[in-house]
Protein backbone atom coordinates (compact mmCIF):
# COMPACT_ATOMS: atom_id res chain seq x y z
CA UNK A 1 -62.40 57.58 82.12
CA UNK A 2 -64.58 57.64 85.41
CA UNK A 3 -67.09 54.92 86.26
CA UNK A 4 -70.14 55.78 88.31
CA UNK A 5 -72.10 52.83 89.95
CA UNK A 6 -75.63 53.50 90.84
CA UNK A 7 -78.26 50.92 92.66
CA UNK A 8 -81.59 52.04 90.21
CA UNK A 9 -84.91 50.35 89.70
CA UNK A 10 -84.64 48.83 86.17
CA UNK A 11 -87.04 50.53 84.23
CA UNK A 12 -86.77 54.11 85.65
CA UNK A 13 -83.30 54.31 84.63
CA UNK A 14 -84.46 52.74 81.05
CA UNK A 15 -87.35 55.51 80.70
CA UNK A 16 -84.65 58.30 82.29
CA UNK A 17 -82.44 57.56 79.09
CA UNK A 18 -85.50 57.15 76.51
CA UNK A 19 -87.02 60.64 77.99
CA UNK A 20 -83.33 62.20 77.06
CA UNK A 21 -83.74 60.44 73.20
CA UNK A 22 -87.30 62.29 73.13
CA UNK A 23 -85.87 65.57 74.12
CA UNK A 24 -82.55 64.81 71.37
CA UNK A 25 -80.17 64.34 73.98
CA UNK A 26 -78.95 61.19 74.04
CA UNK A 27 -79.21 58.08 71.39
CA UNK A 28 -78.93 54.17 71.70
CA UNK A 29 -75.61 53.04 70.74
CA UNK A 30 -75.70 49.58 71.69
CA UNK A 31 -77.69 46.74 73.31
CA UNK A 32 -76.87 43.51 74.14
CA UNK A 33 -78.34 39.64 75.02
CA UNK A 34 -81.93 40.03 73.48
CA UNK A 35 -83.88 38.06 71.64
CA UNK A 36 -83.51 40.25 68.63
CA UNK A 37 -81.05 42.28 66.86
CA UNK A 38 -80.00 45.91 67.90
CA UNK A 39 -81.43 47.44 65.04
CA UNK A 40 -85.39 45.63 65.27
CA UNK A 41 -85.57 46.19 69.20
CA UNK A 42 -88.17 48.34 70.39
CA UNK A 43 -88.47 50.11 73.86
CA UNK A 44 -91.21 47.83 74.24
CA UNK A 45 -89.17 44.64 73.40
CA UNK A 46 -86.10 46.44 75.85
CA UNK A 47 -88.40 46.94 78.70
CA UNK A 48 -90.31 43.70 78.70
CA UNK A 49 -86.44 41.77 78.84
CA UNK A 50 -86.08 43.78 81.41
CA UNK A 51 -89.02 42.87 83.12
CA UNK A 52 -88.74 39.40 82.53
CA UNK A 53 -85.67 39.27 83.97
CA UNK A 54 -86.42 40.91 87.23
CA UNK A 55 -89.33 39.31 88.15
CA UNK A 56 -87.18 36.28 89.28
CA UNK A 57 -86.57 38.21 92.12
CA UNK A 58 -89.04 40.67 93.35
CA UNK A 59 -87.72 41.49 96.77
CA UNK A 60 -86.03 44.54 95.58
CA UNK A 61 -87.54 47.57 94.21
CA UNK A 62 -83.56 48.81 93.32
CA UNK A 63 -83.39 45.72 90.79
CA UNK A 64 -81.14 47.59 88.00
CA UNK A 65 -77.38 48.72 87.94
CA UNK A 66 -77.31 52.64 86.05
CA UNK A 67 -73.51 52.75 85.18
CA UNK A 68 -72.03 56.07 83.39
CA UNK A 69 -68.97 56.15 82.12
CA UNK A 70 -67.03 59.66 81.96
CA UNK A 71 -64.47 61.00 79.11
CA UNK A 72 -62.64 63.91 79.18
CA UNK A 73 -63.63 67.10 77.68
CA UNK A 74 -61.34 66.85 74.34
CA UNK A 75 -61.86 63.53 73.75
CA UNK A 76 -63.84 62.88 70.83
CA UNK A 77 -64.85 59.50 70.40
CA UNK A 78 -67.38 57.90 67.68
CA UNK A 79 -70.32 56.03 68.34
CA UNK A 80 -68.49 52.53 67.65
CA UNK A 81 -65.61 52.94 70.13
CA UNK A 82 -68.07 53.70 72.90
CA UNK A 83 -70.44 50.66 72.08
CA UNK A 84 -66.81 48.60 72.35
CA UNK A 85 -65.70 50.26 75.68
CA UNK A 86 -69.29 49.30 76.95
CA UNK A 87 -68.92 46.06 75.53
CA UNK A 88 -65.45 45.59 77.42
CA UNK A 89 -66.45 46.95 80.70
CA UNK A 90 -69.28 44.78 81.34
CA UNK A 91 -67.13 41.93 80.36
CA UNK A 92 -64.68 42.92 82.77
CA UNK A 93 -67.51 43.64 85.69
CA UNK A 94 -68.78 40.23 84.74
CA UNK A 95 -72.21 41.31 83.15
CA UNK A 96 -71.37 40.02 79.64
CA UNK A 97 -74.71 37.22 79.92
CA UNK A 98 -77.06 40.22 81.24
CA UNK A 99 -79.15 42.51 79.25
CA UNK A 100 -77.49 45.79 78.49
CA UNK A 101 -78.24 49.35 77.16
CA UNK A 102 -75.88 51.66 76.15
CA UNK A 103 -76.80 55.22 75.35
CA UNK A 104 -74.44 58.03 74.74
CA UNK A 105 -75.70 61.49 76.07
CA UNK A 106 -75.22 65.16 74.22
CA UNK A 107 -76.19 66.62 77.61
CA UNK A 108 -73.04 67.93 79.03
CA UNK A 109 -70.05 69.23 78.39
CA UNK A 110 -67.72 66.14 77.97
CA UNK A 111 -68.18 62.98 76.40
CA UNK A 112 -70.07 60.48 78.26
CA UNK A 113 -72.12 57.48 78.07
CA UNK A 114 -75.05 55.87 80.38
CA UNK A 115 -75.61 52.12 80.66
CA UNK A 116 -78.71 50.17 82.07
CA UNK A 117 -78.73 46.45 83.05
CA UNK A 118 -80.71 44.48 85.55
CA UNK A 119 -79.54 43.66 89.57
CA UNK A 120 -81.17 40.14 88.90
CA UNK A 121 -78.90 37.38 87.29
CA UNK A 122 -81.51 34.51 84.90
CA UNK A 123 -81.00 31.90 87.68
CA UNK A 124 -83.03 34.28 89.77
CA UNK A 125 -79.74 35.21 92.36
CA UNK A 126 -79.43 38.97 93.03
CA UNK A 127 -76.19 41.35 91.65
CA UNK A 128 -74.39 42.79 94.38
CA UNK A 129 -71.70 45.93 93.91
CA UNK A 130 -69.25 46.28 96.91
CA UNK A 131 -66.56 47.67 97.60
CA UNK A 132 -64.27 45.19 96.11
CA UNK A 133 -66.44 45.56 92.91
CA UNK A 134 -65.80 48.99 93.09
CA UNK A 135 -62.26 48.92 93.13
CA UNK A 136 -62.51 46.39 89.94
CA UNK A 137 -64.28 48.91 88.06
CA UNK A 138 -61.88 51.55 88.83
CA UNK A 139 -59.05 49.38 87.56
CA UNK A 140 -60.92 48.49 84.54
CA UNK A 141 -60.91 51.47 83.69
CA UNK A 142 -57.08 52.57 83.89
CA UNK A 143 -56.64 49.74 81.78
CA UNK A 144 -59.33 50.41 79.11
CA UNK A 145 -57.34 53.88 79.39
CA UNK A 146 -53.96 52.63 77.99
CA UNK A 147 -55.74 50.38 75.48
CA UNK A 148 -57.71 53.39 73.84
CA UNK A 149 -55.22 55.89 74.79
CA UNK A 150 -57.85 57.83 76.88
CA UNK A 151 -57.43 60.70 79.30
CA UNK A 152 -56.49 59.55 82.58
CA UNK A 153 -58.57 61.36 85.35
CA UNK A 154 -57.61 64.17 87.25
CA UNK A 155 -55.67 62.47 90.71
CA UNK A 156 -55.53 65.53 92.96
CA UNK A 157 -52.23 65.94 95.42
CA UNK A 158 -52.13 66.52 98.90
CA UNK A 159 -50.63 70.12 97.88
CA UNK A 160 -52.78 70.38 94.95
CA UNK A 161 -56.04 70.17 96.93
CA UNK A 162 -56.26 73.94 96.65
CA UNK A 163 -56.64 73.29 92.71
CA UNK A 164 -60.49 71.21 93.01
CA UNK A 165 -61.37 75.42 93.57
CA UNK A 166 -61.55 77.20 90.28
CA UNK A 167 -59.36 80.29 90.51
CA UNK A 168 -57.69 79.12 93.65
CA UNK A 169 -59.75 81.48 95.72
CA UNK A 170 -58.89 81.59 99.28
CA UNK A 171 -60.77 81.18 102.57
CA UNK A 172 -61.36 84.88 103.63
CA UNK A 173 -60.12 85.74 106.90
CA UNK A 174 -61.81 88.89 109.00
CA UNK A 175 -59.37 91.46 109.80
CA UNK A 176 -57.34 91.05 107.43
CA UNK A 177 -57.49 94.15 104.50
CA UNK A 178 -58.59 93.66 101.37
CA UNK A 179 -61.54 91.99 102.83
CA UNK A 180 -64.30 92.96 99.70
CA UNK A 181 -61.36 92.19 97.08
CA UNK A 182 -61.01 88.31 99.00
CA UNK A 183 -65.07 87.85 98.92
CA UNK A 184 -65.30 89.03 95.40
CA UNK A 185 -62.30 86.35 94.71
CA UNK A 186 -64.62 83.83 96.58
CA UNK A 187 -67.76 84.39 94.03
CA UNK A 188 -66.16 85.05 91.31
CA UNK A 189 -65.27 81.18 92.01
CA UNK A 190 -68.36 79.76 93.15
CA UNK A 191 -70.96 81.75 91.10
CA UNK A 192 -69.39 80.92 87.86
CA UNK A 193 -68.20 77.57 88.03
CA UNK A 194 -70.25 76.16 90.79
CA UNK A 195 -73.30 73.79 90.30
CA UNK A 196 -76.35 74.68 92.50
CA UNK A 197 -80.12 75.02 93.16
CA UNK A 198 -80.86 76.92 96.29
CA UNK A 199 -79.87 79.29 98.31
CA UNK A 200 -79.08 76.99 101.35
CA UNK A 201 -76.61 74.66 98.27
CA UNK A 202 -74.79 77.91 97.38
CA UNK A 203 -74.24 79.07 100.84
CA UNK A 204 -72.78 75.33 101.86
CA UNK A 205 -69.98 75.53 98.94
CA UNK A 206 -69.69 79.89 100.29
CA UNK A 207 -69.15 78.20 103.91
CA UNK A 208 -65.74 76.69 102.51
CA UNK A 209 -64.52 80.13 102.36
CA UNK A 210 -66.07 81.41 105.68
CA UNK A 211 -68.82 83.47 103.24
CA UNK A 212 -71.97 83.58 103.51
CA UNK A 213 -75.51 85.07 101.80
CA UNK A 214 -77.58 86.53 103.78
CA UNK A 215 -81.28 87.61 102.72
CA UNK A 216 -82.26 88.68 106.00
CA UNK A 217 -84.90 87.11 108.29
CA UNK A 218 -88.75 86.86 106.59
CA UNK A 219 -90.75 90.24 107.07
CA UNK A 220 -87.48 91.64 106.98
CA UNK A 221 -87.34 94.86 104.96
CA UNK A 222 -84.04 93.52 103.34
CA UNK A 223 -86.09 90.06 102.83
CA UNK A 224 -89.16 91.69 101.64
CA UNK A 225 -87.38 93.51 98.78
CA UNK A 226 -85.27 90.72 97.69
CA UNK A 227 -81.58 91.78 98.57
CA UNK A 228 -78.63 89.71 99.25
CA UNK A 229 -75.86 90.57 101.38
CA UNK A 230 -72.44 88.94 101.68
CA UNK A 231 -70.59 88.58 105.37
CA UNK A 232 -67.91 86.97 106.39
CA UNK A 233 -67.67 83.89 108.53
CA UNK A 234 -66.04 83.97 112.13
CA UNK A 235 -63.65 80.72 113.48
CA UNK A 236 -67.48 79.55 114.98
CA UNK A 237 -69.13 80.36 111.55
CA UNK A 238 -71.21 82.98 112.77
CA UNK A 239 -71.68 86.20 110.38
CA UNK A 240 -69.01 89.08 111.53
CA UNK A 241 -68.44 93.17 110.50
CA UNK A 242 -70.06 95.11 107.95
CA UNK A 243 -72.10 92.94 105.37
CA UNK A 244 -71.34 94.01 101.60
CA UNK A 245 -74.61 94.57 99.04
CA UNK A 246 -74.56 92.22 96.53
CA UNK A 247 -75.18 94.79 93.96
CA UNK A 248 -71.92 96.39 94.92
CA UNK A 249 -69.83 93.62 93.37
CA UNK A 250 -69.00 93.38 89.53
CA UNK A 251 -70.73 89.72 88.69
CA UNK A 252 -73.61 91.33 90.62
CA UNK A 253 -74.67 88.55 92.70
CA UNK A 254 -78.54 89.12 93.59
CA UNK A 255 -80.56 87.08 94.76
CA UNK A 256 -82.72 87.41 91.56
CA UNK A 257 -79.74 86.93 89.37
CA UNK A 258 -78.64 83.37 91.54
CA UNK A 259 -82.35 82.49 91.01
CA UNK A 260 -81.55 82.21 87.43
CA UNK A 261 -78.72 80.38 87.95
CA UNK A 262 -80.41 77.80 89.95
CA UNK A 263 -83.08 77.23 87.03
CA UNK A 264 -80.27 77.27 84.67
CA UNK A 265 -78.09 74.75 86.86
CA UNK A 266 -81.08 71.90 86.88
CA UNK A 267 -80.44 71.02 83.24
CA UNK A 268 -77.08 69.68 84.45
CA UNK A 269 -78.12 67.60 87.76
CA UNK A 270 -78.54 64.31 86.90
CA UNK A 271 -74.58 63.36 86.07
CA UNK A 272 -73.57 65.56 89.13
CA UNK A 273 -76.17 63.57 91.62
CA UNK A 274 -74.89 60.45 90.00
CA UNK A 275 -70.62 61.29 90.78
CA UNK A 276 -72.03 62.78 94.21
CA UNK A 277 -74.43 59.52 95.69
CA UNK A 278 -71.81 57.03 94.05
CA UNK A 279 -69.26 58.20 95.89
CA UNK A 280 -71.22 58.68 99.04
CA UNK A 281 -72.13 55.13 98.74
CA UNK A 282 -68.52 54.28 98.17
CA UNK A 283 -67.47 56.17 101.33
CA UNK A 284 -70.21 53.97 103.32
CA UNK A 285 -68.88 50.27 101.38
CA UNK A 286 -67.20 47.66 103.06
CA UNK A 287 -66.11 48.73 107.38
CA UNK A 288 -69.08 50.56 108.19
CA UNK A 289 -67.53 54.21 109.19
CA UNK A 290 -68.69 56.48 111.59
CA UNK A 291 -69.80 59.69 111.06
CA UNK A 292 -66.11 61.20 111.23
CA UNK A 293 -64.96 58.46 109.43
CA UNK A 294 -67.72 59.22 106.73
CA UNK A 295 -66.62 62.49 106.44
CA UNK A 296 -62.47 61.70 106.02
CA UNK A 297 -63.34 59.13 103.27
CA UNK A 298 -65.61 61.75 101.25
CA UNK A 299 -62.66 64.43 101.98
CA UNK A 300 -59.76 62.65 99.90
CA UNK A 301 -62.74 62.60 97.03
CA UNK A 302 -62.83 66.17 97.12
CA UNK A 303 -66.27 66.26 98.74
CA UNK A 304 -66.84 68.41 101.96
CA UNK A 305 -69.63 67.51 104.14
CA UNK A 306 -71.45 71.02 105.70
CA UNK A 307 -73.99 70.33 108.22
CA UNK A 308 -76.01 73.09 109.14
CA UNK A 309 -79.69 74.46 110.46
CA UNK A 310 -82.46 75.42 108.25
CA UNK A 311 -85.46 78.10 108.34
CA UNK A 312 -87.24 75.86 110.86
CA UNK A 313 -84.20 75.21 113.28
CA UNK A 314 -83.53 71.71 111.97
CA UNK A 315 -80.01 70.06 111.46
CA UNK A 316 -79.68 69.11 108.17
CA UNK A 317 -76.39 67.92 105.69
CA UNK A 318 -75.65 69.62 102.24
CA UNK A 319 -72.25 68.28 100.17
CA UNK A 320 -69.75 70.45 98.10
CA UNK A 321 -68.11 68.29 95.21
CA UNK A 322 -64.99 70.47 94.67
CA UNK A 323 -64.00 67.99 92.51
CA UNK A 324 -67.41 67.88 90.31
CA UNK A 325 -68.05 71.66 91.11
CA UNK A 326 -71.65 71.19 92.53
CA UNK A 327 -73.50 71.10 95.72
CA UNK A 328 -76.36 68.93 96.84
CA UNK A 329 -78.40 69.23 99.84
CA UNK A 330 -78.80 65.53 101.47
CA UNK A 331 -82.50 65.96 100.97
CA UNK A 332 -82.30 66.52 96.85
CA UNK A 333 -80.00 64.08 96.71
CA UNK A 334 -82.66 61.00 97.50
CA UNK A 335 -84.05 60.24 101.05
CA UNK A 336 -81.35 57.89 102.23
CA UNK A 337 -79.05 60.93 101.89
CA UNK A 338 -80.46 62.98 104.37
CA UNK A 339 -78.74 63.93 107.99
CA UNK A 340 -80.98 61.61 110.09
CA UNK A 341 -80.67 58.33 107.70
CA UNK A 342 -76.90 58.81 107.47
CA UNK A 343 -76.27 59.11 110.92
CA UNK A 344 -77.91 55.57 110.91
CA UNK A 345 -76.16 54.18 108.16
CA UNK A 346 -72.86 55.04 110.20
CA UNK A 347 -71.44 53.28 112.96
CA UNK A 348 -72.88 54.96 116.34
CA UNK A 349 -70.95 57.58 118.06
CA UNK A 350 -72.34 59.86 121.38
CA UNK A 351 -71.71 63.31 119.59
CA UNK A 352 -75.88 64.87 119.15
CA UNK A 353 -75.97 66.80 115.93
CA UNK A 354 -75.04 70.03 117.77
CA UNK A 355 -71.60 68.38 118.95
CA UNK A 356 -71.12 67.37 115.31
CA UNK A 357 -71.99 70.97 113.99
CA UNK A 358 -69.23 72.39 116.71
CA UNK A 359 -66.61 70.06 115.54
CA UNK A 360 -67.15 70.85 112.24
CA UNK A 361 -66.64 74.61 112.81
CA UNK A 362 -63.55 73.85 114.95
CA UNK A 363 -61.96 72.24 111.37
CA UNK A 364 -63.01 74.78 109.37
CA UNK A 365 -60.98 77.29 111.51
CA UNK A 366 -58.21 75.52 111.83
């Protein structure tokens, strides 16, 4: 059972879950401290609580808690024992006296369940998650484990770490033979069981295995026709030997066939953007880090941090959840998630982006 914490304004995250009851994918399972009785609420009567309550303080626009809570993939688990593990968590988080939503969603591939309450207590004081909180909701949740008899998440080893990559491809290495059989290992991993929506997000979670897609430079003939070709990374990260067509590998991995992909990929964002910013904003809790320090603490999540330069020449930050098998760039992510507002959520160091980009390479090689 996984907990995700996110910071949301109130009633987004209400009409977020409401939109996925329009489109059939979700349903309310439970709602609690209103004036009326689960079954006679309306959205209406939901979001004016809601309001109510969080226009005792209006100095936030980030007035609402959205909390999911994560199942494993063969657990099946009925409508009533989810209402009673929402019930019990937000007892044990301390928001039994708030307004709550529960909602379970049919809109991935495991069980899981969103939940909506306000950042506002009724004496007007504001909610705050930290890091201790944090830590209180993850042993919540081991507990709720043994009293439901629940999977217990996936704790990965240091010499398991190789296991958050489907297939257990391995970092290609130039020079060494075999060298189309090791990049056809590499996307066979990533293309299949790999979240993304952009070239630039598949080529950060390629990077991990010193690949990269290359669709050639604009007005290029190779850009202007729409082909893909695959190098392999040098120790700097810099594309080395003969590229391989795209078209020459069995998945066929064209650019118009990963343009599908990426259209096909958005359906599943929202729970993937919620594991990936929660634990970004766990990584930043408590000691401020600095930007090394960011980077270590989103490492033993399974989360690798690629910074890199886009079409224009600008430094920018993309993440690879091995763990959650997707990739975000910082920009799609939410504002406070790209490069530049980072780097000024972290402690201040003297390395410029470029330094930072070198050092990264250096780690990759090693």
């Amino acid at each position: 059972m996984q907990p995700h914490i996110l910071k949301k304004n109130a009633i987004t995250a209400l009409q977020y879950n409401e939109y996925k009851i329009t489109e059939g994918k979700a349903e309310m399972i439970k709602a609690a401290n209103f004036l009326k009785d689960q079954n006679q609420l309306s959205r209406r009567d939901i979001t004016e609580r809601f309001r109510q309550r969080t226009s005792l303080d209006e100095r936030y626009y980030e007035n609402g808690f959205h909390i999911s809570l994560n199942f494993g993939k063969r657990e099946l688990l009925s409508n009533e024992t989810m209402a009673q593990l929402a019930d019990r968590y937000m007892v044990g988080m301390g928001f039994e006296n708030e307004p709550y939503v529960a909602y379970r969603h049919y809109d991935a591939g495991h069980t899981h369940l969103h939940i909506v309450t306000v950042a506002v207590r009724a004496d007007g004081n504001p909610i705050h998650i930290q890091r201790p909180q944090l830590y209180q909701s993850h042993r919540l949740c081991r507990t709720l484990e043994r009293e439901y008899s629940l999977e217990r998440p996936f704790a990965a080893k240091q010499e398991q770490k190789e296991e958050f990559s489907a297939d257990r491809a391995q970092r290609v290495i130039y020079g060494e033979p075999g060298l189309k059989r090791a990049i056809s290992d590499v996307l066979n991993t990533v293309v299949v069981h790999y979240s993304y929506t952009s070239l630039d997000e598949f080529n950060a979670i390629l990077k991990q295995y010193n690949v990269a897609a290359n669709p050639g430079k604009e007005g290029s003939r190779l850009h202007e026709g729409g082909g893909l070709l695959y190098h392999a990374l040098d120790e700097n990260g810099k594309m080395i030997g003969k590229p391989l067509k795209a078209s020459g590998f069995l998945l066929k991995p064209t650019l118009k066939n990963l343009e599908e992909k990426f259209a096909l990929n958005q359906a599943f964002r929202e729970a993937q953007r919620e594991r990936l910013s929660t634990a970004i904003e766990w990584a930043l809790a408590g000691r401020t880090p600095d930007w090394e320090g960011l980077e270590k603490n989103l490492e033993r999540e399974g989360i690798a941090v690629v910074i890199d330069k886009n079409k224009a020449g600008d430094a920018c930050v993309s993440f690879v959840d091995h763990s959650g098998k997707s990739a975000f760039e910082g920009k799609n992510l939410g504002e406070a998630y790209r490069l530049e507002a980072l780097r000024n959520r972290c402690r201040p160091t003297e390395d410029p982006v470029d330094e930072l980009v070198q050092k990264q390479q250096l780690r990759m090689s090693l």
